[in-house]
N, C-alpha and C. Protein backbone atom coordinates (compact mmCIF):
# COMPACT_ATOMS: atom_id res chain seq x y z
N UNK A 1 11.60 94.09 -93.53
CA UNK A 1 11.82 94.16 -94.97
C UNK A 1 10.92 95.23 -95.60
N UNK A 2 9.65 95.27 -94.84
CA UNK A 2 8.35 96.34 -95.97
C UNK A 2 9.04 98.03 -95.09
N UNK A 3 9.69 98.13 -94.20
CA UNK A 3 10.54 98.97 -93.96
C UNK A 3 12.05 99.48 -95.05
N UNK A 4 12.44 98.74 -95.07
CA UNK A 4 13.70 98.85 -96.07
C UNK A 4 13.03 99.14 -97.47
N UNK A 5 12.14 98.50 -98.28
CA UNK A 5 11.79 98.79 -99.33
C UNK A 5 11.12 100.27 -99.25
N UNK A 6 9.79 100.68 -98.47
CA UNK A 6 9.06 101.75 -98.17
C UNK A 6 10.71 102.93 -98.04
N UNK A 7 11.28 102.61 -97.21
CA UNK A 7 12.48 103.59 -97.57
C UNK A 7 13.59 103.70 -98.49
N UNK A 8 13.44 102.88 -99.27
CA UNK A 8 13.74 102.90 -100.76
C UNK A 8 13.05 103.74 -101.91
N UNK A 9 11.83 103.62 -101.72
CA UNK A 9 10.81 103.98 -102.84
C UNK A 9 10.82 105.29 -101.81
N UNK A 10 10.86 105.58 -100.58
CA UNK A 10 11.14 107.49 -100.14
C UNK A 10 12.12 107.86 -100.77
N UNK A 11 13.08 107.35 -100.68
CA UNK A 11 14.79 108.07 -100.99
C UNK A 11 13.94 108.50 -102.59
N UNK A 12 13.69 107.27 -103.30
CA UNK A 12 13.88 107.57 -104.93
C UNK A 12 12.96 108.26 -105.80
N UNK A 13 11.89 108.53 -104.58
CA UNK A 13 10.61 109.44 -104.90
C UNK A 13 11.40 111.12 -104.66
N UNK A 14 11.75 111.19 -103.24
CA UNK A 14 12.79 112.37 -102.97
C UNK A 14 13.66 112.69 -104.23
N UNK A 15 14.75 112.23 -104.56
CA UNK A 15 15.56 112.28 -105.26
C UNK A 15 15.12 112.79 -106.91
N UNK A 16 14.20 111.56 -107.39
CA UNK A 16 13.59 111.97 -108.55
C UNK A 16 12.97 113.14 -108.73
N UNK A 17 12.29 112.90 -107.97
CA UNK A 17 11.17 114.23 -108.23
C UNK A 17 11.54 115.39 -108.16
N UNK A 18 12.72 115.60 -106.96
CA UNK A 18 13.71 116.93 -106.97
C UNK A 18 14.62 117.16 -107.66
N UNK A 19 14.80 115.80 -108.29
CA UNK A 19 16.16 116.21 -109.74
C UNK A 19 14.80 116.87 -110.88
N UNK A 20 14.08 116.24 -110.73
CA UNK A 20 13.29 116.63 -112.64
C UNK A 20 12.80 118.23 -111.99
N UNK A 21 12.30 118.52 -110.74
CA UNK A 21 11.92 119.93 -110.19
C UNK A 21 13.05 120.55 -110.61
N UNK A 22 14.17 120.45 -110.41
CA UNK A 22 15.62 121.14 -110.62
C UNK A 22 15.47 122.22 -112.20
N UNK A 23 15.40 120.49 -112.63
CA UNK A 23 15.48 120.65 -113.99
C UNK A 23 14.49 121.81 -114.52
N UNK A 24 13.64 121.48 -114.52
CA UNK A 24 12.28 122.02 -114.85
C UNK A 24 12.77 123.79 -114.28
N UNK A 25 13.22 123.81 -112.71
CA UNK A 25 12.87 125.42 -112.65
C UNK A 25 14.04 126.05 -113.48
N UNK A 26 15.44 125.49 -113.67
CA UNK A 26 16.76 125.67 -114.17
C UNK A 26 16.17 126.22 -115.29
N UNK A 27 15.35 125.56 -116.32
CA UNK A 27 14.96 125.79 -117.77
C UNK A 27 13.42 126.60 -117.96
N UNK A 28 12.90 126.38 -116.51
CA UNK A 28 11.36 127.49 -117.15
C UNK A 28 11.14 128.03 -115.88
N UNK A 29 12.25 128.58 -115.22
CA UNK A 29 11.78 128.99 -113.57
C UNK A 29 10.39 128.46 -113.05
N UNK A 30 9.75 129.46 -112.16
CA UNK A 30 8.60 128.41 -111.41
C UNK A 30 7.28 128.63 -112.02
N UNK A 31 6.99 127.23 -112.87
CA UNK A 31 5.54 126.38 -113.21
C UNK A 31 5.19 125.90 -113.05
N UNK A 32 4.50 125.52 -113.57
CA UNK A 32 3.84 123.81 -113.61
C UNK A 32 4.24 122.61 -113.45
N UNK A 33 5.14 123.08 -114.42
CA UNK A 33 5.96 121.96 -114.47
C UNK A 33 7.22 121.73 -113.14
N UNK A 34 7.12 122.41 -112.47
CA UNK A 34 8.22 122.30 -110.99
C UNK A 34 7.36 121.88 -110.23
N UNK A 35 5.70 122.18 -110.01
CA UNK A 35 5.25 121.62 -108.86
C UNK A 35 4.23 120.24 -109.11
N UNK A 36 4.31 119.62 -110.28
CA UNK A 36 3.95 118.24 -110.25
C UNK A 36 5.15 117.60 -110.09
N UNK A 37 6.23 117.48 -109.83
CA UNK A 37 7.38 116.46 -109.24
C UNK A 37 7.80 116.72 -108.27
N UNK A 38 7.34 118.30 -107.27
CA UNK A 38 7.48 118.29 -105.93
C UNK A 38 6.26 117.30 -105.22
N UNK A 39 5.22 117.13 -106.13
CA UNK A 39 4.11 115.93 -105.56
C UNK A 39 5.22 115.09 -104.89
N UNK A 40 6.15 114.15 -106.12
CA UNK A 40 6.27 112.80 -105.59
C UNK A 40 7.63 113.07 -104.24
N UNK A 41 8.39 114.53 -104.66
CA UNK A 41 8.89 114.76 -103.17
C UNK A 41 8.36 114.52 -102.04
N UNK A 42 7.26 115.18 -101.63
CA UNK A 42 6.47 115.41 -100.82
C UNK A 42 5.78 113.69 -100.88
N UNK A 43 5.34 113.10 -101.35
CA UNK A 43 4.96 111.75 -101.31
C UNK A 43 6.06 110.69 -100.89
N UNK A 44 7.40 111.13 -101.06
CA UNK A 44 8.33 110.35 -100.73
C UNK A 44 9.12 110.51 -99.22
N UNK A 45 8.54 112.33 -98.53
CA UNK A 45 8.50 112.21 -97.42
C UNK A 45 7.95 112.20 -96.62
N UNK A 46 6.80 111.61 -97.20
CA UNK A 46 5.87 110.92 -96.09
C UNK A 46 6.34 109.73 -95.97
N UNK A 47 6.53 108.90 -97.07
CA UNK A 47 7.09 107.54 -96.86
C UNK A 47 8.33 107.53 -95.65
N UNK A 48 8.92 108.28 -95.63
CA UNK A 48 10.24 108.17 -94.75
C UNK A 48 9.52 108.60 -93.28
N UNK A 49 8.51 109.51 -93.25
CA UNK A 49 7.99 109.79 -91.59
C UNK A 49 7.12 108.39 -91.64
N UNK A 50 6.56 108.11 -92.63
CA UNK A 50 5.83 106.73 -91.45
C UNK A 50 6.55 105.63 -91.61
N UNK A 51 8.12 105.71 -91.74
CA UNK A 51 8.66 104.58 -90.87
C UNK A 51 9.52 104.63 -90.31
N UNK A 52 9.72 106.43 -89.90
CA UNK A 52 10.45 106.46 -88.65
C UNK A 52 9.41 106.94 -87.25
N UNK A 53 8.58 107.35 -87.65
CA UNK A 53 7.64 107.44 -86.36
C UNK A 53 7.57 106.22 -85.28
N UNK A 54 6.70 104.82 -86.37
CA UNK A 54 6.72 103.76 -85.49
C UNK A 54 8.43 103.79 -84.77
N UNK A 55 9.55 103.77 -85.64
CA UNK A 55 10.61 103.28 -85.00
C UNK A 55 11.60 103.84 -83.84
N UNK A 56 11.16 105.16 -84.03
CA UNK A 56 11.15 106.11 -82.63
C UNK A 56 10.03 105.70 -81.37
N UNK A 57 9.29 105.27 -81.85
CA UNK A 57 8.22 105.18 -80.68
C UNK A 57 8.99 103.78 -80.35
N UNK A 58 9.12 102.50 -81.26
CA UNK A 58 9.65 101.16 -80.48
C UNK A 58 10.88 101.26 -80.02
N UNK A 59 11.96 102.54 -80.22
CA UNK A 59 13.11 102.79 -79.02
C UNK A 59 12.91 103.24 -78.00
N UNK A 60 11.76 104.26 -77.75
CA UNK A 60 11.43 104.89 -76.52
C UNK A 60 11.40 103.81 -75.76
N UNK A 61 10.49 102.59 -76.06
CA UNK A 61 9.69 101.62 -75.56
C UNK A 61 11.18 100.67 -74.33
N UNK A 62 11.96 100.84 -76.03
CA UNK A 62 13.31 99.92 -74.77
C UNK A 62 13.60 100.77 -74.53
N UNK A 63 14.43 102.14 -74.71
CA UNK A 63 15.05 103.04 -73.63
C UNK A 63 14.26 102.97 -71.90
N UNK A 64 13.18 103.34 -72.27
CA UNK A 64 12.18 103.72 -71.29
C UNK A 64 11.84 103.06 -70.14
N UNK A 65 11.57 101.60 -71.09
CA UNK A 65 10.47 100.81 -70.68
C UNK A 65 11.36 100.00 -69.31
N UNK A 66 10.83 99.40 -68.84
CA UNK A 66 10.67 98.24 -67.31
C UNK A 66 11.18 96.65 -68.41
N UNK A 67 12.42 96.36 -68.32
CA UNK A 67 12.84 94.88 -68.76
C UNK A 67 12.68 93.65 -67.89
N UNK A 68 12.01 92.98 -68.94
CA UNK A 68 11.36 91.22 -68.00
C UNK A 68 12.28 90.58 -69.18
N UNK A 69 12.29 89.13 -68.17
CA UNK A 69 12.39 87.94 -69.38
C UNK A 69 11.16 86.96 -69.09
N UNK A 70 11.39 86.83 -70.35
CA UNK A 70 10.00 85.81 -70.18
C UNK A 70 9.73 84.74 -71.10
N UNK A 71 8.85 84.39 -71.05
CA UNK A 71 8.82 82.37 -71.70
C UNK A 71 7.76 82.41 -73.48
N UNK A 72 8.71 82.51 -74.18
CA UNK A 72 7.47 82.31 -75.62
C UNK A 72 6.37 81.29 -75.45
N UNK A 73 4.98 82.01 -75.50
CA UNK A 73 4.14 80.49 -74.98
C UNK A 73 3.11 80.03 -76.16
N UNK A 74 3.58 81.06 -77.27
CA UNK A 74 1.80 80.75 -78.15
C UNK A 74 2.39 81.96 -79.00
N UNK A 75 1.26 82.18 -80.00
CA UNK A 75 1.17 82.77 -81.22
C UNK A 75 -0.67 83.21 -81.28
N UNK A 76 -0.46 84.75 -81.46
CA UNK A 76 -1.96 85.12 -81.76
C UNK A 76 -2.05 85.56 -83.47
N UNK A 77 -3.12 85.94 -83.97
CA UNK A 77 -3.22 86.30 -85.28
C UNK A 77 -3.12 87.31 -85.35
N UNK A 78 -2.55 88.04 -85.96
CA UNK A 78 -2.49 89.55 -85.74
C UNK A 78 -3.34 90.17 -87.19
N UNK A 79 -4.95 90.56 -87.17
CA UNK A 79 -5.65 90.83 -88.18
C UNK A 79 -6.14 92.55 -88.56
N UNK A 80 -4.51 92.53 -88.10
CA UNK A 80 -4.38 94.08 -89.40
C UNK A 80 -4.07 94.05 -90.26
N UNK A 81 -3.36 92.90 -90.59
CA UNK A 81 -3.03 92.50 -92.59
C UNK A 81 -2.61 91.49 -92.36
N UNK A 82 -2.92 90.76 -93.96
CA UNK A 82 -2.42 89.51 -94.27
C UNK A 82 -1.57 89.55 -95.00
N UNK A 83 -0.58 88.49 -95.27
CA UNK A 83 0.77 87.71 -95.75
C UNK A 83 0.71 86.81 -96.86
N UNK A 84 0.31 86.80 -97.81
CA UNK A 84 -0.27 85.61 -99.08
C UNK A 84 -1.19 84.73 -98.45
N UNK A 85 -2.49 85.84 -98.25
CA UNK A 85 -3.46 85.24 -98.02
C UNK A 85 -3.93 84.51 -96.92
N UNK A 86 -2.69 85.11 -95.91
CA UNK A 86 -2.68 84.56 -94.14
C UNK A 86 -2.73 85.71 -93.03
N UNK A 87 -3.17 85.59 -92.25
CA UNK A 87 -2.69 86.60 -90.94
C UNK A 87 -1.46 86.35 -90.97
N UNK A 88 -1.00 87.05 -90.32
CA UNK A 88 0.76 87.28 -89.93
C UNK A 88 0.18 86.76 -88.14
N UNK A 89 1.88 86.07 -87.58
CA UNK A 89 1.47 86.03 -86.09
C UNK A 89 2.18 87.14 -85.32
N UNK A 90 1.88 87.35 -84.24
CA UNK A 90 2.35 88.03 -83.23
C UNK A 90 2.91 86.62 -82.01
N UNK A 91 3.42 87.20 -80.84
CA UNK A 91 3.69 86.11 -80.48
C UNK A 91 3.47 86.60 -78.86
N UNK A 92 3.10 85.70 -78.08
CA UNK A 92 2.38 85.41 -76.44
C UNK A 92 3.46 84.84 -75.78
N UNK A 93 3.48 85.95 -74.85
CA UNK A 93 4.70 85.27 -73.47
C UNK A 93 4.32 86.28 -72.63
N UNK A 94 4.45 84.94 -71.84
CA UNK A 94 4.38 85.09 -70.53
C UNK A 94 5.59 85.32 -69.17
N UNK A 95 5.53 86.10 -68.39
CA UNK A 95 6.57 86.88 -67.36
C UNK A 95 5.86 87.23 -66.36
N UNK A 96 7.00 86.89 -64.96
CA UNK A 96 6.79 87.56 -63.81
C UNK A 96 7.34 89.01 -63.92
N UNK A 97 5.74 89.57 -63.75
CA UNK A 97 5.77 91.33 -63.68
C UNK A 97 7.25 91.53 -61.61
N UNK A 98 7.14 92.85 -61.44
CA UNK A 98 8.22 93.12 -60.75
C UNK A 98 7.84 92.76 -59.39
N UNK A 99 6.53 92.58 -59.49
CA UNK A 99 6.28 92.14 -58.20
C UNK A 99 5.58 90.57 -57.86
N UNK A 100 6.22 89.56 -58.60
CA UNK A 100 6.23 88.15 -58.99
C UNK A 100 5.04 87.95 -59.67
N UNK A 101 4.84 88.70 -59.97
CA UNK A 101 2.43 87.99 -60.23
C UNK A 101 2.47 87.80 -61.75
N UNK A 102 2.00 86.64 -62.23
CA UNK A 102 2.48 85.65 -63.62
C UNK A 102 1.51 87.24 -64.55
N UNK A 103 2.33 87.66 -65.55
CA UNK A 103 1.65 88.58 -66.74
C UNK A 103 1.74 88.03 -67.71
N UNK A 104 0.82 88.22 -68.63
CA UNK A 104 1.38 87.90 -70.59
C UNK A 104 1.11 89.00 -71.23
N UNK A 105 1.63 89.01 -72.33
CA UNK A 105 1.77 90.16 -73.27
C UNK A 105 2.03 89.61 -74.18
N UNK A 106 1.71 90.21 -75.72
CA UNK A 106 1.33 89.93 -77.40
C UNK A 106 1.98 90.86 -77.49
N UNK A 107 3.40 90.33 -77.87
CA UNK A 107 4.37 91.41 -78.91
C UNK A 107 4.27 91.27 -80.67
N UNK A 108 4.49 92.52 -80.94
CA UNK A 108 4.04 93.24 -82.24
C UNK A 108 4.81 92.43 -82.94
N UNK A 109 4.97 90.95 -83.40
CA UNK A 109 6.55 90.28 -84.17
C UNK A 109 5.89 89.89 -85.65
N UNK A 110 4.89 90.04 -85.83
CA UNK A 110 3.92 90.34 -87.25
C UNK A 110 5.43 89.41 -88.50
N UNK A 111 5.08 87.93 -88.21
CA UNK A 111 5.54 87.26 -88.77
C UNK A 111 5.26 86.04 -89.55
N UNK A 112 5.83 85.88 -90.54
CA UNK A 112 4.51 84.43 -91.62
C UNK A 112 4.43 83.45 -90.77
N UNK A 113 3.26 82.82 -90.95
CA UNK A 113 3.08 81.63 -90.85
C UNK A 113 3.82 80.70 -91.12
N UNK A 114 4.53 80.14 -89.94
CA UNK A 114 5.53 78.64 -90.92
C UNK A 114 6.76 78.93 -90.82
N UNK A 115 7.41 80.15 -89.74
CA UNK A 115 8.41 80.59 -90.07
C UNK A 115 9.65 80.32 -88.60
N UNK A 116 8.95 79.92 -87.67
CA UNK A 116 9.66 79.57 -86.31
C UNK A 116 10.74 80.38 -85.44
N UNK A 117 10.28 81.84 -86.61
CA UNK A 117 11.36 82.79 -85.92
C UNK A 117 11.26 83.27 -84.46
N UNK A 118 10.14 82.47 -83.69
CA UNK A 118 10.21 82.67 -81.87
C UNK A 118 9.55 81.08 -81.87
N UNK A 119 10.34 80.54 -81.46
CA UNK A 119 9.58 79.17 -81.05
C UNK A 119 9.43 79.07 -79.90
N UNK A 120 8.38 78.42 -79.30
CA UNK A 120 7.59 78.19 -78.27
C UNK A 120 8.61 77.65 -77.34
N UNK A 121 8.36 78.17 -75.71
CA UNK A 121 9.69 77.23 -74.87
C UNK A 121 10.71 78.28 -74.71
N UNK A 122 11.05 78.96 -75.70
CA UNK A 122 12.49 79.95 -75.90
C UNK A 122 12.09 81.66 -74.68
N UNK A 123 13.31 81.69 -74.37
CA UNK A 123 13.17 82.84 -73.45
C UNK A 123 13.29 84.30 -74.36
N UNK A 124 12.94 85.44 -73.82
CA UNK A 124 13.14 86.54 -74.87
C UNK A 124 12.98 87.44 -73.73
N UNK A 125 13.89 88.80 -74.08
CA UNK A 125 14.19 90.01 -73.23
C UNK A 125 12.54 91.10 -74.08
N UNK A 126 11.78 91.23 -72.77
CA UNK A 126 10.57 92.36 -73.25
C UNK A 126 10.67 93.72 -72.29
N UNK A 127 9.76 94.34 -72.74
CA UNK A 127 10.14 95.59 -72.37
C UNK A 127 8.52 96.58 -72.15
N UNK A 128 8.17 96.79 -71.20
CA UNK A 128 6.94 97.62 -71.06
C UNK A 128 7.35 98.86 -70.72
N UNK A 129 6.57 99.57 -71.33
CA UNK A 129 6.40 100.52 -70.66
C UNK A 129 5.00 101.10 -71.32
N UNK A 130 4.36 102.31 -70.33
CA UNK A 130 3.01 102.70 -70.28
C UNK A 130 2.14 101.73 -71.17
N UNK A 131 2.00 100.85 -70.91
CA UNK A 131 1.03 99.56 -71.29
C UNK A 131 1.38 99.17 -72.65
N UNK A 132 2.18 99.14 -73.42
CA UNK A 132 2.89 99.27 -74.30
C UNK A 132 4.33 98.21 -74.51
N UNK A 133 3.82 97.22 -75.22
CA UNK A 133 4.94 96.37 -74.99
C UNK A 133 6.64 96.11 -76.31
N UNK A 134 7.70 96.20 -76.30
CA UNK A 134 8.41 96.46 -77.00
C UNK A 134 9.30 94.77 -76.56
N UNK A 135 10.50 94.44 -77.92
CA UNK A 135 11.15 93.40 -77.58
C UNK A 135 12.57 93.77 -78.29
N UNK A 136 13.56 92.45 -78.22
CA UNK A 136 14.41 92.41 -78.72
C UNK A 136 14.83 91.24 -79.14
N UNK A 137 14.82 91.26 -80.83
CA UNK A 137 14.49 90.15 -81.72
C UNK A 137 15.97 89.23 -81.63
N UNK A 138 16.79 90.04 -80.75
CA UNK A 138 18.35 88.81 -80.47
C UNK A 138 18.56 88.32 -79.16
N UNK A 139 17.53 88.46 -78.56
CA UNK A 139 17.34 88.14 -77.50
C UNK A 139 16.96 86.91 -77.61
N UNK A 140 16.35 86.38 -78.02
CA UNK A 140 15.92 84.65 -77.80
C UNK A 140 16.55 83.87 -77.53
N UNK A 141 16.54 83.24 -76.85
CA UNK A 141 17.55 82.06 -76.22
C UNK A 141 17.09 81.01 -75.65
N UNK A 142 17.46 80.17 -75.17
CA UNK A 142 17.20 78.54 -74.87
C UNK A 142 17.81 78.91 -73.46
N UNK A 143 17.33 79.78 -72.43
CA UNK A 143 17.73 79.58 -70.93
C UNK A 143 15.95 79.48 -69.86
N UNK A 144 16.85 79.12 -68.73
CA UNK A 144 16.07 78.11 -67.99
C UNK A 144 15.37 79.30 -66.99
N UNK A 145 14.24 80.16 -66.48
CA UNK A 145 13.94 80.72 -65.92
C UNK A 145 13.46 80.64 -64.45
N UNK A 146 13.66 81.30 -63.43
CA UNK A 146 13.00 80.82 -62.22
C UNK A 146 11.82 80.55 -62.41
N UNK A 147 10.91 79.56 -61.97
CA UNK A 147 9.74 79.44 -61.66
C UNK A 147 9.03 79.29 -62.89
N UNK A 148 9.81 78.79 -64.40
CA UNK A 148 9.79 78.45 -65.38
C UNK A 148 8.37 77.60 -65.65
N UNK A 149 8.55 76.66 -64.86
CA UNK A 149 6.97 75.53 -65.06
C UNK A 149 5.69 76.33 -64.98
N UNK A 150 5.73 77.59 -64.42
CA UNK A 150 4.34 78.34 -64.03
C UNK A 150 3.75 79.30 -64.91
N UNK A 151 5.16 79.60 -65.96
CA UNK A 151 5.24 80.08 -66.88
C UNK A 151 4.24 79.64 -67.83
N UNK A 152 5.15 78.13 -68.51
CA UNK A 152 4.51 77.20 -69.17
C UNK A 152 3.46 76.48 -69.28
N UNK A 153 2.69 76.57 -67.96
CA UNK A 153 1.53 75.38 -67.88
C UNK A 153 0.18 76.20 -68.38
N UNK A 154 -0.36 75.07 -68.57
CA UNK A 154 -1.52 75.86 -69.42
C UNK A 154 -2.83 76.22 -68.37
N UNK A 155 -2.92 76.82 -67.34
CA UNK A 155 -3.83 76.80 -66.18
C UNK A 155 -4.62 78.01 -67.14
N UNK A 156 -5.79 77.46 -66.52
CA UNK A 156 -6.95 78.59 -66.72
C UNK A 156 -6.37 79.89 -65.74
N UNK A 157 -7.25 81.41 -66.76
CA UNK A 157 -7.09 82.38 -65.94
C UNK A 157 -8.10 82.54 -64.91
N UNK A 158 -8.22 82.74 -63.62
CA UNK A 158 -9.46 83.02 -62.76
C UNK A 158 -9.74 84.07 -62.63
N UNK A 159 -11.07 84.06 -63.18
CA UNK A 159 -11.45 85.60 -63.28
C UNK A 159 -12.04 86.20 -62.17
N UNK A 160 -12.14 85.35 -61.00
CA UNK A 160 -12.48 86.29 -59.94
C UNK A 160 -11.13 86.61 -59.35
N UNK A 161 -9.91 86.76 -59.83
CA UNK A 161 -9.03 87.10 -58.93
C UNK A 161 -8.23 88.32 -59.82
N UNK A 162 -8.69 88.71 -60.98
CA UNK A 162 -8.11 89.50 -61.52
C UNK A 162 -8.81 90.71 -62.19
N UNK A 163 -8.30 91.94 -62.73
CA UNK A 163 -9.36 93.50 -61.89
C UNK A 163 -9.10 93.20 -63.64
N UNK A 164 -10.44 94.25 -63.87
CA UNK A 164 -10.99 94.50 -65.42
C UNK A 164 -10.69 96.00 -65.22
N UNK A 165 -10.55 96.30 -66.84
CA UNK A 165 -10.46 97.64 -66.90
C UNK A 165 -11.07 97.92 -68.28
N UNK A 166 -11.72 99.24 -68.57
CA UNK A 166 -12.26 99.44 -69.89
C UNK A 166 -11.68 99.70 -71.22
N UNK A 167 -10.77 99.31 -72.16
CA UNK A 167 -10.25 99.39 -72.91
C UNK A 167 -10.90 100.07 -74.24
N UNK A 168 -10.43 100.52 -75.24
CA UNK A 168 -10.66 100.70 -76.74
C UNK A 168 -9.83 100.05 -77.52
N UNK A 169 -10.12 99.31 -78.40
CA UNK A 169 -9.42 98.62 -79.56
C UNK A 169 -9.05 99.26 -79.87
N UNK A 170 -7.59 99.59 -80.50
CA UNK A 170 -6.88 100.34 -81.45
C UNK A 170 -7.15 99.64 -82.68
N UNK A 171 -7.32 98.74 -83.08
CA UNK A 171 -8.12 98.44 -84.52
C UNK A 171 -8.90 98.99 -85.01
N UNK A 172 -10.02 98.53 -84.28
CA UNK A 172 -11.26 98.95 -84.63
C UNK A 172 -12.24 99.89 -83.88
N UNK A 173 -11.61 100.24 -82.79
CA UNK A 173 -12.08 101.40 -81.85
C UNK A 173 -13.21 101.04 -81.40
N UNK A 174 -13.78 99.76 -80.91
CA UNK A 174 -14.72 99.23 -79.92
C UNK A 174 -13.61 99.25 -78.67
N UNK A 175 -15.35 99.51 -77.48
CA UNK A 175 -15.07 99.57 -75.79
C UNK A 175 -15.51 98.41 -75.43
N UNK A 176 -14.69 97.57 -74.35
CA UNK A 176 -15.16 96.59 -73.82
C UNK A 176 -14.14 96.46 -72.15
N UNK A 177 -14.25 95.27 -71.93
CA UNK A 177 -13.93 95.27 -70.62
C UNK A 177 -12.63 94.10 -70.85
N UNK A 178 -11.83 94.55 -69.94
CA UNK A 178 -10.80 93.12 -70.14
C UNK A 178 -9.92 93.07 -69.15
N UNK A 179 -9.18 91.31 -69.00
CA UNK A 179 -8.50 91.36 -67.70
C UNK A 179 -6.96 92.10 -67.56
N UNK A 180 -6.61 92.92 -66.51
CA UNK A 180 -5.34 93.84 -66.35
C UNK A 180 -4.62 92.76 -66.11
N UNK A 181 -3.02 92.92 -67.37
CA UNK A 181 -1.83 91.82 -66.87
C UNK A 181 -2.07 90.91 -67.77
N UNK A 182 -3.23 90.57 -68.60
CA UNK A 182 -3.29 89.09 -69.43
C UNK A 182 -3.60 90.01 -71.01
N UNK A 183 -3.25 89.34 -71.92
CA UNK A 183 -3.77 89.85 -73.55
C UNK A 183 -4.80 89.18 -73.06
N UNK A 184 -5.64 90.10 -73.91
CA UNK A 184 -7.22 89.97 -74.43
C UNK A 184 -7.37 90.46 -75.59
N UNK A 185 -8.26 89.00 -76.49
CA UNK A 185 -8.92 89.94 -77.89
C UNK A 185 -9.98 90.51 -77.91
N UNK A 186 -10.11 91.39 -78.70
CA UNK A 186 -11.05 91.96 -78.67
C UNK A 186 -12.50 91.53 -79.48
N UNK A 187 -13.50 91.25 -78.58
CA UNK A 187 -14.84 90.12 -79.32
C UNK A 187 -15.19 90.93 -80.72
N UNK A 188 -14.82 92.15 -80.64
CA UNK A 188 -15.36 92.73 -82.04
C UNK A 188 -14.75 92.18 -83.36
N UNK A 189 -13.45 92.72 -83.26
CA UNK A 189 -12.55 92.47 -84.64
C UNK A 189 -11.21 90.78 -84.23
N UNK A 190 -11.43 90.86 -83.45
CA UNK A 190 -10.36 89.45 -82.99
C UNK A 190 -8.47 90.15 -82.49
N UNK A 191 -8.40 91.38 -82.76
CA UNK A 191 -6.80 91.96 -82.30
C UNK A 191 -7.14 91.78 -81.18
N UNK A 192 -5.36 91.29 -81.09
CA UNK A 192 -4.92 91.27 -79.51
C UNK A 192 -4.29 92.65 -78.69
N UNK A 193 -4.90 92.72 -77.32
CA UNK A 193 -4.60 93.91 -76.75
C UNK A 193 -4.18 93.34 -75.46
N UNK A 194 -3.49 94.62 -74.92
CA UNK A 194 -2.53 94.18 -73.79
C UNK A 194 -3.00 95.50 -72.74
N UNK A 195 -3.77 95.12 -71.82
CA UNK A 195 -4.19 96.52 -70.86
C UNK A 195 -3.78 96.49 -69.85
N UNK A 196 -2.66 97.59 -69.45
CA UNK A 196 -1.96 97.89 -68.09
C UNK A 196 -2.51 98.53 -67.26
């Protein structure tokens, strides 16, 4: 939705500002008055590149990417912005990577609190690629997966059996160490990261 509006207020920033520029050079060729309403042009196409950037990058992700299915298991906070005064969630599932070995991953689904649009249990089509995880929000479904229970159970991770690697928060741009194949937050700011 903050997509559809943000490209609303581009179109009408575009539009405006280049009709009154029109105007303006039509009646006093080029002044002043033509290049304070190319501002809100120029302000209105920025609005349109930053929300097609992300959305080119999350098609690459499915064109590109390596497709799992996998088991909705949990909900993290996702604390790059809040929602009336809430984190928004992201959502935790878990999948056998291609070579059976149980992975999880925190997809980007930055959704209110209270809203059950991935409920826990439900299967969903994901998509990696270069450590980078992408989904597809019609994908959810109520089917039964191989090896489903291993998915679901709540076993501790063992950390002597799984390799660390050095990460940077894309939040907040702290280095730390974390396990390859499982989300980890990050002890600094609390975002969830996913290191391949």
């Amino acid at each position: 939705m903050a997509k559809v509006i943000l490209g609303c207020m581009g179109a009408f920033y575009i539009v405006l500002g280049g009709g009154i520029a029109l105007v303006f050079y039509l009646a006093d060729g080029m002044s002043i008055g033509v290049i304070i309403p190319l501002i809100f042009v120029i302000i209105g196409i920025g609005m349109l590149i930053g929300i097609t950037i992300p959305s080119i990058k999350k098609s690459a992700i499915k064109r590109n990417g390596t497709k799992y299915s996998g088991k909705i298991y949990g909900y993290v906070n996702n604390t790059s912005f809040m929602l009336n005064g809430a984190y928004t969630l992201n959502t935790k599932v878990h999948y056998f990577d291609n070579k059976g070995i149980e992975r999880e991953a925190i997809l980007p689904t930055s959704f209110a609190r209270g809203s059950n649009q991935y409920p826990i249990g439900m299967t969903i089509d994901i998509y990696e690629y270069q450590g980078k995880y992408g989904y597809d929000p019609k994908s959810v479904r109520n089917q039964i997966l191989p090896r489903e229970e291993e998915l679901m159970d709540n076993k501790p991770i063992d950390m002597n059996s799984v390799q660390t690697l050095a990460v940077t928060c894309p939040n907040c741009s702290a280095s730390f160490h974390a396990a390859i194949g499982y989300a980890n937050n990050c002890p600094y700011c609390g975002s969830a990261i996913n290191p391949k």
